[in-house]
Each structure stands twice: as C-alpha cells, then as structure tokens.
C-alpha atoms as a PDB file:
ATOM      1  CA  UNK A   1      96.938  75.670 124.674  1.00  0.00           C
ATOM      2  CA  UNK A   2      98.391  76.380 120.866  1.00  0.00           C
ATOM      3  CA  UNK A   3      95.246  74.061 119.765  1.00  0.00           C
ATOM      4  CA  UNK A   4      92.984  76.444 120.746  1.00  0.00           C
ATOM      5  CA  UNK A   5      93.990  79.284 119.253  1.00  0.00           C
ATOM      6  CA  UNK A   6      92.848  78.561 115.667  1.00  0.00           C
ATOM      7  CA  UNK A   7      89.440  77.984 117.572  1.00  0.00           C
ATOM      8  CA  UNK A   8      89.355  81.054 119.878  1.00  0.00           C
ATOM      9  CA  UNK A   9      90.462  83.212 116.249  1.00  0.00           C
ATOM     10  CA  UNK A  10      86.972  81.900 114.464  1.00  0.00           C
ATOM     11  CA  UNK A  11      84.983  82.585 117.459  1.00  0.00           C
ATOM     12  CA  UNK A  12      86.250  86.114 118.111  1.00  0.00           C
ATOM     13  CA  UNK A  13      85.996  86.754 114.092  1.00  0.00           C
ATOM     14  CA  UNK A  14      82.229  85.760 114.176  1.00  0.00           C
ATOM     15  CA  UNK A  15      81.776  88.203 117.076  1.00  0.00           C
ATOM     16  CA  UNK A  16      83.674  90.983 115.320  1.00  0.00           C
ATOM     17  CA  UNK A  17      80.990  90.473 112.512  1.00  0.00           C
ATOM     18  CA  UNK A  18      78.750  91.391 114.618  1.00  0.00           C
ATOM     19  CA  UNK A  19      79.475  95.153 114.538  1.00  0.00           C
ATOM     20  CA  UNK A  20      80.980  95.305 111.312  1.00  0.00           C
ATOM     21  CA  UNK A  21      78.567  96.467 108.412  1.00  0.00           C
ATOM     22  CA  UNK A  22      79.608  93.883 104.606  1.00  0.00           C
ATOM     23  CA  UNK A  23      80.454  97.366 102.784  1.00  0.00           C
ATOM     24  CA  UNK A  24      83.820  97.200 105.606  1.00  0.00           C
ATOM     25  CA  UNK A  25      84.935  94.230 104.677  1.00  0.00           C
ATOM     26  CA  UNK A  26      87.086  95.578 102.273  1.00  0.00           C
ATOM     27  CA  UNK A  27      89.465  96.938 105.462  1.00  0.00           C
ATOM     28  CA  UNK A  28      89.953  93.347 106.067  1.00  0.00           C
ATOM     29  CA  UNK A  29      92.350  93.131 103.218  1.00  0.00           C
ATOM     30  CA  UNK A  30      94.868  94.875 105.044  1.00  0.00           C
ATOM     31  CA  UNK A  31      94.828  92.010 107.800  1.00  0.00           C
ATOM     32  CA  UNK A  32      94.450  89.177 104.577  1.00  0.00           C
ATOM     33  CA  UNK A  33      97.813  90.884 103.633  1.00  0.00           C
ATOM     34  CA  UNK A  34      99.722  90.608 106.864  1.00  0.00           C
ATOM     35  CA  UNK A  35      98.219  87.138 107.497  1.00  0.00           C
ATOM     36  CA  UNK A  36      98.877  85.833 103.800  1.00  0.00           C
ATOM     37  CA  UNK A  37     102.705  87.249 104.381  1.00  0.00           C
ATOM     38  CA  UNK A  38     102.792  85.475 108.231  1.00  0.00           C
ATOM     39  CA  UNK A  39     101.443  82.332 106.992  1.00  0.00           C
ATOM     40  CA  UNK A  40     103.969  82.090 103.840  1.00  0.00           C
ATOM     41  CA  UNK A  41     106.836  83.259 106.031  1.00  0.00           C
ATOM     42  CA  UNK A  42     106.103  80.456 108.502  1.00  0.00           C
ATOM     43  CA  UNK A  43     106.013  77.831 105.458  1.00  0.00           C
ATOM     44  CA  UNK A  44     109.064  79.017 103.945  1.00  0.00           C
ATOM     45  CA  UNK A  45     111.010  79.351 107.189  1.00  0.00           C
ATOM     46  CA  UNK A  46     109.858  76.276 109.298  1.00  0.00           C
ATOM     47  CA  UNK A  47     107.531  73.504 107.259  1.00  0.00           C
ATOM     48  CA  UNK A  48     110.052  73.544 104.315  1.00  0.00           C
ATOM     49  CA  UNK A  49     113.491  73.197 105.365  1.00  0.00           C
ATOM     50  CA  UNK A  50     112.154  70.031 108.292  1.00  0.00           C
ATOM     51  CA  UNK A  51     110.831  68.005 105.028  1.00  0.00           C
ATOM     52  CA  UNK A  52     113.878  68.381 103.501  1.00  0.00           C
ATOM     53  CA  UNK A  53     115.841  67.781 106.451  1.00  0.00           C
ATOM     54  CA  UNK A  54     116.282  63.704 106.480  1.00  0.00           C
ATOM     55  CA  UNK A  55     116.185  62.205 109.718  1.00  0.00           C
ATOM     56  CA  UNK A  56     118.570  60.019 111.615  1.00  0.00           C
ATOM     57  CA  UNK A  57     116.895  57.135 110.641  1.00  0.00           C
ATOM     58  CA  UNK A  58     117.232  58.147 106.885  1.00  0.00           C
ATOM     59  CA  UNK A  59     120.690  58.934 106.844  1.00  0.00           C
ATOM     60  CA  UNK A  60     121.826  55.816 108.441  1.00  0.00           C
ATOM     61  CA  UNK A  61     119.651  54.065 106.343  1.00  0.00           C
ATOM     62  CA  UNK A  62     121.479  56.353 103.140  1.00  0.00           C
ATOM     63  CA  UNK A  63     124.571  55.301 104.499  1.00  0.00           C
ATOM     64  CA  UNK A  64     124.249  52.053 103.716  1.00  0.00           C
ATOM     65  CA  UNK A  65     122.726  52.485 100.150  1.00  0.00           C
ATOM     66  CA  UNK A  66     125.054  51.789  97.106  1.00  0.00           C
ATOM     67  CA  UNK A  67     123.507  54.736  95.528  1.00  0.00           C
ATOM     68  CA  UNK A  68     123.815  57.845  98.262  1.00  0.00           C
ATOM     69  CA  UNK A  69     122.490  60.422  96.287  1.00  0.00           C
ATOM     70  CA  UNK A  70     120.070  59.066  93.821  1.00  0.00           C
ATOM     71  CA  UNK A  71     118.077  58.286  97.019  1.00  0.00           C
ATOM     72  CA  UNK A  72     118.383  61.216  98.637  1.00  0.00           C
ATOM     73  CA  UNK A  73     117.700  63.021  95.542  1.00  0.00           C
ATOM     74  CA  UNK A  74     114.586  60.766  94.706  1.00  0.00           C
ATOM     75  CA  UNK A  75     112.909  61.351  98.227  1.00  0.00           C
ATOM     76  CA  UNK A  76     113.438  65.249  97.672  1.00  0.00           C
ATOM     77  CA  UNK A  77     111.524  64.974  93.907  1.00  0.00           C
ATOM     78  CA  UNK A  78     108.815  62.735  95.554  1.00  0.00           C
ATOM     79  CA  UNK A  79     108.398  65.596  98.894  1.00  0.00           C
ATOM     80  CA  UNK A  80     108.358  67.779  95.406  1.00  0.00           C
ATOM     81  CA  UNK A  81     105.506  66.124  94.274  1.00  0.00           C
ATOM     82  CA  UNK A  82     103.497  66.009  97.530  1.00  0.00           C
ATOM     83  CA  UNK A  83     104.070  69.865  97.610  1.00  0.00           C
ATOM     84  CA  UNK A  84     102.250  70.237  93.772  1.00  0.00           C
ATOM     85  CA  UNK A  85      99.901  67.930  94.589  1.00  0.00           C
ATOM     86  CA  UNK A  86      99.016  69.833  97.549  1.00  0.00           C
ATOM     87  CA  UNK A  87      98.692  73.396  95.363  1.00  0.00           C
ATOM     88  CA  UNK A  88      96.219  70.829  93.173  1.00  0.00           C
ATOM     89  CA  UNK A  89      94.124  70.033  95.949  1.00  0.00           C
ATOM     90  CA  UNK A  90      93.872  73.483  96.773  1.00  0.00           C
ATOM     91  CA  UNK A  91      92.666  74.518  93.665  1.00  0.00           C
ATOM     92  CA  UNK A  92      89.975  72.215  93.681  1.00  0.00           C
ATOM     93  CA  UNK A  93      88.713  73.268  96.584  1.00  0.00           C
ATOM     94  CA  UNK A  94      88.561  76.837  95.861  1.00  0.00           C
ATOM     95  CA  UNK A  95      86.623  75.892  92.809  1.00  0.00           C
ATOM     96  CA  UNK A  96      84.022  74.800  95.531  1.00  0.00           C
ATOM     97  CA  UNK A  97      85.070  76.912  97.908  1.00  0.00           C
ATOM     98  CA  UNK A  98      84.903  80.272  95.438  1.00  0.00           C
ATOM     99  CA  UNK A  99      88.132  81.451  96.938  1.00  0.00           C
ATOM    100  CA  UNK A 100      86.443  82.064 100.361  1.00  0.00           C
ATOM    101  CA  UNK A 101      89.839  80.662 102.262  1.00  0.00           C
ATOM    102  CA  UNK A 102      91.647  83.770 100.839  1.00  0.00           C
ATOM    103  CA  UNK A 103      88.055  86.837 101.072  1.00  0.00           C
ATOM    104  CA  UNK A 104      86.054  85.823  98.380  1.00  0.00           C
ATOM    105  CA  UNK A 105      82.486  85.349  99.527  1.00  0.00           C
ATOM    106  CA  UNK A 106      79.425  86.880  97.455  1.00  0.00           C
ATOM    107  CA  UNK A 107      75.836  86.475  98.062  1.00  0.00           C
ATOM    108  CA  UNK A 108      73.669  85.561  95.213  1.00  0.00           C
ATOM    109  CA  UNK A 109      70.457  84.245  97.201  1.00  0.00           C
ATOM    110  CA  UNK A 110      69.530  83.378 100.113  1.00  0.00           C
ATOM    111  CA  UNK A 111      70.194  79.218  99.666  1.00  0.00           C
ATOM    112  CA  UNK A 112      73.792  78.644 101.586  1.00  0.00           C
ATOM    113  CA  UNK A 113      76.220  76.757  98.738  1.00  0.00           C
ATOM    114  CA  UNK A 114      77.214  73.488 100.897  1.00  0.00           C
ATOM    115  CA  UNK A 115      79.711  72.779  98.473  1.00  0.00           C
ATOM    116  CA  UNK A 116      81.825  76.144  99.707  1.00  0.00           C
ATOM    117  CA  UNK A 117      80.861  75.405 103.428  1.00  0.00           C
ATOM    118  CA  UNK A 118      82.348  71.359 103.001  1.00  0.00           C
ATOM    119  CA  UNK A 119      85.276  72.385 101.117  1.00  0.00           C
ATOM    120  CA  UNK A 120      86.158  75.374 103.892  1.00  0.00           C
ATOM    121  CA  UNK A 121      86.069  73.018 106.810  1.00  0.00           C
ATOM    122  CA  UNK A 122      88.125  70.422 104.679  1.00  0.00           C
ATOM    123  CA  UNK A 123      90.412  73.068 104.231  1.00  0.00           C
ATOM    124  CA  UNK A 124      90.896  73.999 107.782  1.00  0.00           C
ATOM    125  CA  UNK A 125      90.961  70.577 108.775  1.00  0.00           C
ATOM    126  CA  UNK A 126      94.064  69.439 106.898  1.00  0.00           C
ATOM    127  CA  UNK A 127      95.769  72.928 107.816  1.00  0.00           C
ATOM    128  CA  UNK A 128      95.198  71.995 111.552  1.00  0.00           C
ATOM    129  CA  UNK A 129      97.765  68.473 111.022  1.00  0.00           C
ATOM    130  CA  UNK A 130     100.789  69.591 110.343  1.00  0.00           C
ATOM    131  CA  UNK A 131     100.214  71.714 114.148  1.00  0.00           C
ATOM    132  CA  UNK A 132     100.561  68.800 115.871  1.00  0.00           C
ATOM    133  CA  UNK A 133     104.301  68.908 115.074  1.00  0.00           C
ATOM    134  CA  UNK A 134     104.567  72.533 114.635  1.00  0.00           C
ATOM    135  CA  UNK A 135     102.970  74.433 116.979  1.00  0.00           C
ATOM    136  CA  UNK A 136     103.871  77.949 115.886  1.00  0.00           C
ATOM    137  CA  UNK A 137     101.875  77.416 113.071  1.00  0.00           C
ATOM    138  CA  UNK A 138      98.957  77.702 115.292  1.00  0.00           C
ATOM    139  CA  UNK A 139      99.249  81.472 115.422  1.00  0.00           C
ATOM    140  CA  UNK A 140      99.851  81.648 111.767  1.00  0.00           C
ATOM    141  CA  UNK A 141      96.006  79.690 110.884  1.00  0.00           C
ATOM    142  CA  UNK A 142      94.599  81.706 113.938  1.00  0.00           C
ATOM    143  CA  UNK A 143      95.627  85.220 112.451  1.00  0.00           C
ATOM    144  CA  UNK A 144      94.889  83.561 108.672  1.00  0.00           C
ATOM    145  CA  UNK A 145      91.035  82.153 110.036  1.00  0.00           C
ATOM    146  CA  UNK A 146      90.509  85.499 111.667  1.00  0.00           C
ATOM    147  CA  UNK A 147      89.475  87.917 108.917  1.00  0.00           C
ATOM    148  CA  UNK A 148      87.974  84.533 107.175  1.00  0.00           C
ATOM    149  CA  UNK A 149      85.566  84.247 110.087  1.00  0.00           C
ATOM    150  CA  UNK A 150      84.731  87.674 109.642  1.00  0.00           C
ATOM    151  CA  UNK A 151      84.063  87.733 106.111  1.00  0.00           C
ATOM    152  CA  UNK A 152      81.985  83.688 106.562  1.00  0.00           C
ATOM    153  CA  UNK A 153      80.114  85.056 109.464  1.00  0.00           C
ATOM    154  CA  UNK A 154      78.910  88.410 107.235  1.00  0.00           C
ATOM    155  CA  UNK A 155      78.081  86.332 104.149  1.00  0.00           C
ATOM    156  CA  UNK A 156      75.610  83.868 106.442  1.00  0.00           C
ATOM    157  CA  UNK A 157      73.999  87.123 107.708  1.00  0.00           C
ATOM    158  CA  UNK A 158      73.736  88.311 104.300  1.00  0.00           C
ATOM    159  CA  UNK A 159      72.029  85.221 103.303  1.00  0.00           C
ATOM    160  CA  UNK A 160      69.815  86.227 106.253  1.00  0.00           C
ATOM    161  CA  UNK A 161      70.202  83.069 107.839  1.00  0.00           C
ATOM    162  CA  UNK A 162      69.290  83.100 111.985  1.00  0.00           C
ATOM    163  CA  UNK A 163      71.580  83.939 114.804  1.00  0.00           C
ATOM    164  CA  UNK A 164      71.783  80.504 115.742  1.00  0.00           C
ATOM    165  CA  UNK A 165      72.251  78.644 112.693  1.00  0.00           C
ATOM    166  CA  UNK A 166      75.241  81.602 111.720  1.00  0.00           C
ATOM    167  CA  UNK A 167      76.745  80.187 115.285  1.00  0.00           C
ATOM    168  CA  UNK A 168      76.436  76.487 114.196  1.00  0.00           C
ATOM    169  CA  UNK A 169      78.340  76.772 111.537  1.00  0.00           C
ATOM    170  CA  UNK A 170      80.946  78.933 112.762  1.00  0.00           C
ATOM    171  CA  UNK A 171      81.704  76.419 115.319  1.00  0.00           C
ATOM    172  CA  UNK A 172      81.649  73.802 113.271  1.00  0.00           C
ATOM    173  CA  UNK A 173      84.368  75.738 111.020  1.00  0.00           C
ATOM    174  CA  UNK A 174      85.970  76.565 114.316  1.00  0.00           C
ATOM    175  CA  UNK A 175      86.745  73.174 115.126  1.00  0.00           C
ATOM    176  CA  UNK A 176      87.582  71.408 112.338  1.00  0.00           C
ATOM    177  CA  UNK A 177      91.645  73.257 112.562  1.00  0.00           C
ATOM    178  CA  UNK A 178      91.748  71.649 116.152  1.00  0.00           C
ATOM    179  CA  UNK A 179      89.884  68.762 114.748  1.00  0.00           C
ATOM    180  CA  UNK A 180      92.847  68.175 112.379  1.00  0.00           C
ATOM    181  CA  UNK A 181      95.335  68.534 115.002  1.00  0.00           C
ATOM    182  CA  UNK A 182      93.907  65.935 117.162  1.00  0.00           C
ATOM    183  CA  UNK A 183      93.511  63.069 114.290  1.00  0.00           C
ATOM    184  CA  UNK A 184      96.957  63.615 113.298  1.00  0.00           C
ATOM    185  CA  UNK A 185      98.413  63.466 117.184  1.00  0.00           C
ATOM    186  CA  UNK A 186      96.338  60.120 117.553  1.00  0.00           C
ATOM    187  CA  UNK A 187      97.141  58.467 114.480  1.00  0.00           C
ATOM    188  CA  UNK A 188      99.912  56.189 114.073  1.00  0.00           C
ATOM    189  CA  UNK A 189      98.904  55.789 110.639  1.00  0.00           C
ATOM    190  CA  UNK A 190      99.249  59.165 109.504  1.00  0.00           C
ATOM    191  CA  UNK A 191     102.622  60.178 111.470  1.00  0.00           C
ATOM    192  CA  UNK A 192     104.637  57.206 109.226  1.00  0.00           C
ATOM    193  CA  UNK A 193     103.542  59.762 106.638  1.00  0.00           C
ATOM    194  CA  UNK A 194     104.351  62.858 108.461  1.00  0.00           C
ATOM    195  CA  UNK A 195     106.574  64.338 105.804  1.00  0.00           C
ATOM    196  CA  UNK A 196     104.189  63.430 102.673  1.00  0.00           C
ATOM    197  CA  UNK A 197     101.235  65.140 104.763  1.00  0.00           C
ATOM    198  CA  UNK A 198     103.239  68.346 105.422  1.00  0.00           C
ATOM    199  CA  UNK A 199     104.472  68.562 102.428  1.00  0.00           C
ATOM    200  CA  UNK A 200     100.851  68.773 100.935  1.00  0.00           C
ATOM    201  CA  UNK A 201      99.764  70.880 103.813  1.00  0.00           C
ATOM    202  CA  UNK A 202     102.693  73.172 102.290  1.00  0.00           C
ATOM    203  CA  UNK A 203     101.496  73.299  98.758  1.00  0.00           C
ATOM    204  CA  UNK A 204      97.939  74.111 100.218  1.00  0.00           C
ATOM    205  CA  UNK A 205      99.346  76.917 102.379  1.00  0.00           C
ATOM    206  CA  UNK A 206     101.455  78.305  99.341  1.00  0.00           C
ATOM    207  CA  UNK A 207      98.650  78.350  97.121  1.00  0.00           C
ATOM    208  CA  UNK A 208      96.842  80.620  99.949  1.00  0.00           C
ATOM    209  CA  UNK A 209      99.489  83.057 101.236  1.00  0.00           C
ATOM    210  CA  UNK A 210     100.798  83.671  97.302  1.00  0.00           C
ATOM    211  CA  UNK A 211      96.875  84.351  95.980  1.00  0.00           C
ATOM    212  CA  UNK A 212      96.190  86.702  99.323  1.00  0.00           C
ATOM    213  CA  UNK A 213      99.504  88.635  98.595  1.00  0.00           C
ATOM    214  CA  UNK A 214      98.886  89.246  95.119  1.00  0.00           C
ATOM    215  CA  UNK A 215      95.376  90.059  95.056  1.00  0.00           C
ATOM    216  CA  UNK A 216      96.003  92.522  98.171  1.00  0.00           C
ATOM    217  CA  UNK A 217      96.911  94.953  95.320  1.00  0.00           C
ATOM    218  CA  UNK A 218      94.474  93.784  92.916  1.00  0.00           C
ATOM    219  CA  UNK A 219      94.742  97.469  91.097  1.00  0.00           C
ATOM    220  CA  UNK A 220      98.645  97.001  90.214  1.00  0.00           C
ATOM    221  CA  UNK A 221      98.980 100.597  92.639  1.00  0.00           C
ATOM    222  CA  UNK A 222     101.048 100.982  94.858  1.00  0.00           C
ATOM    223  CA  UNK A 223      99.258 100.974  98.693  1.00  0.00           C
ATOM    224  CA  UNK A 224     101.749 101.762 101.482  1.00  0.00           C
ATOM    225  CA  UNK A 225      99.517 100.030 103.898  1.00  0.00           C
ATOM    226  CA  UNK A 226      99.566  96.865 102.133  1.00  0.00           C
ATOM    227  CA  UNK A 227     102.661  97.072 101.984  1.00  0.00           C
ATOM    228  CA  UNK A 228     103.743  97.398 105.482  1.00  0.00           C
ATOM    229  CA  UNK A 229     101.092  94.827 106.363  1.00  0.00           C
ATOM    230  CA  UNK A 230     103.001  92.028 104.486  1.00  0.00           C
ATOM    231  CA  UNK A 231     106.520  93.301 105.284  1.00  0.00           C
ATOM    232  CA  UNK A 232     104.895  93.222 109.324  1.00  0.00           C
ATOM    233  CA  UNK A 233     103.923  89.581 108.744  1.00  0.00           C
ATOM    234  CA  UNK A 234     107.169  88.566 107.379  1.00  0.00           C
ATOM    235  CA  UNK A 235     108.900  89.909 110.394  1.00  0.00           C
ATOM    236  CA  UNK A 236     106.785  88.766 112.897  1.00  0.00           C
ATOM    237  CA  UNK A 237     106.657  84.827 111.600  1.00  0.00           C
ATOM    238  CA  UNK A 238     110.688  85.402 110.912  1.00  0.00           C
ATOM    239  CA  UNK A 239     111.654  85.715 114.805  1.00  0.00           C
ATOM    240  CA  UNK A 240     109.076  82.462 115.899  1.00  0.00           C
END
C-alpha cells in the first residue's frame, strides 16, 4: 500500500489545481514548509543513522581486520562522499529543473521546457528507492510531491496546454516515485549498493528540505505560520 501513496499525493495535487487560481499558489508555501521540515526530519532521524549503522556482516568482517578503525572510519568518509555527491546531483538538476522540486515554476511562453519535466521525474524516481527499505518515507515524498503537483499541474495550464496532455504528464510524474521503488525491490544489482544509493538519496533530500525551509521566509520576517508549519513537520516525522 505505502507505494502508492507518493502516486495517490500527485494525482490528488493535480485535482486540487483544478480549483485553485496561480495567484494562490503562494499559500502553498505554508505546506512546502511543513513538508520540507517532515522530509528533513525523516532523513535525519531514520536514512542517516541505518547508513552509518554497519551491519552484521561488516562487523564480523571488522573483526577480523588488523586495522579496526581505519576501516570503519574509511567506509563512514566514503557514505560521506555518496551524501555530497548526492547534494551535487541535486544541484544539477535544479539547474534543469529551475528549482521546481522545492515551488519554483514560472511561465515564460507557451513551449513546455523538457529539460525541467526530465529532470523532475528523475528526481522523483531516485527519491522513490530508498522506499523500498524504508517505507515511512513514503508519507514524507507523498506530503513533499503534494504541493509540487499543485504548483506542476498550474504551470501546464498556464502554458495553456489541454486537459489531457496536463493529465499525461502528471501521471507520468506520478509514477516515476513508485517507479523507483519497484526497480530498486527487483534489483539485485542495486541492493549490494543499498547504502551508497541511500546515502545519495540523502544528500538529494537534504539539498530539498534545507532550500524549502529557508526560502519559506524568503523576507528574513518573522511568520508565525511558517513557523509552526515546520515545527508540525518535525513532530510529526519524529514519532514514525
């Protein structure tokens, strides 16, 4: 069922655009900030500490290394690595992407930038692997793809593009998160690299959550409502 939900949140978020006019779109940062804050909580709390974590087969395999701590040491620099690499990635994407996994999505003309559409549903596809494992972080991408959808949805029907074709791609955003989920369950190739993937899937999701918290008080004023919208997404990923 968790598979689904990162699906059913795109789906409901192009409906919701529907009956919401672009000029309310800015309301939408209030539910940016509480997803940014669930979705950084949830990294922090759970994807971190289980890369860190060795596993039984590492520590008897430490055990029996001269050198104990240099290795343990060396695979923690190296799940280090993965994690910047993974905050790289991200920024090339959003260079593509023009920061639409975090709200940003302007309409210049009416000719749909494939480049942002590609990089969005790359995006969402390596954020739907590391649910395979860990499937509370299904809730976290649904709440995060929610006011996305909204916002993606809006800019197609700014860029007047038909009914149909706005439901198109929506599903084909919808399903690359499940998509993701589904290669990595069936791969035996990519779970020998479960940690390296997560760890980059970490770097990705820091880069997100940390831009979406900051730039939820993009005036440097203080906003109560922002403010309760991150400290109610910290709470509410802290007691999955």
């Amino acid at each position: 069922m968790y598979i689904f939900l990162p699906f059913a949140s795109v789906i409901i978020g192009y409906f919701i655009s529907l009956f919401i006019k672009p000029t309310e779109n800015k309301k939408l940062k209030f539910l940016l900030a509480f997803s940014g804050a669930f979705l950084l909580t949830l990294t922090v709390c759970h994807l971190l500490p289980e890369i860190f974590t060795p596993t039984a087969d590492q520590l008897v395999h430490h055990a029996h290394e001269h050198d104990h701590d240099h290795g343990h040491n060396h695979t923690h620099n190296t799940l280090g690595l993965y994690i910047m690499l993974g905050i790289l990635l991200q920024i090339v994407l959003e260079f593509f992407s023009k920061g639409a996994e975090h709200g940003h999505v302007h309409v210049h003309d009416k000719n749909i930038p494939y480049s942002l559409f590609i990089s969005l549903c790359l995006h969402a596809l390596l954020e739907g692997m590391p649910v395979a494992k860990h499937h509370d972080l299904a809730l976290g991408i649904a709440i995060h793809h929610l006011p996305i959808a909204i916002i993606l949805a809006s800019f197609f029907a700014q860029a007047q593009l038909s009914k149909s074709k706005i439901f198109i791609y929506m599903l084909i955003f919808a399903l690359m998160t499940p998509l993701g989920t589904i290669i990595w369950s069936n791969s035996t190739f990519l779970l020998d690299y479960t940690k390296e993937i997560t760890a980059v899937v970490i770097g990705i999701l820091f880069h997100i959550s940390a831009t979406i918290i900051f730039e939820s008080n993009e005036d440097h004023k203080f906003n109560l409502t922002k403010l309760v919208s991150i400290i109610l997404g910290i709470l509410l990923a802290s007691f999955m």
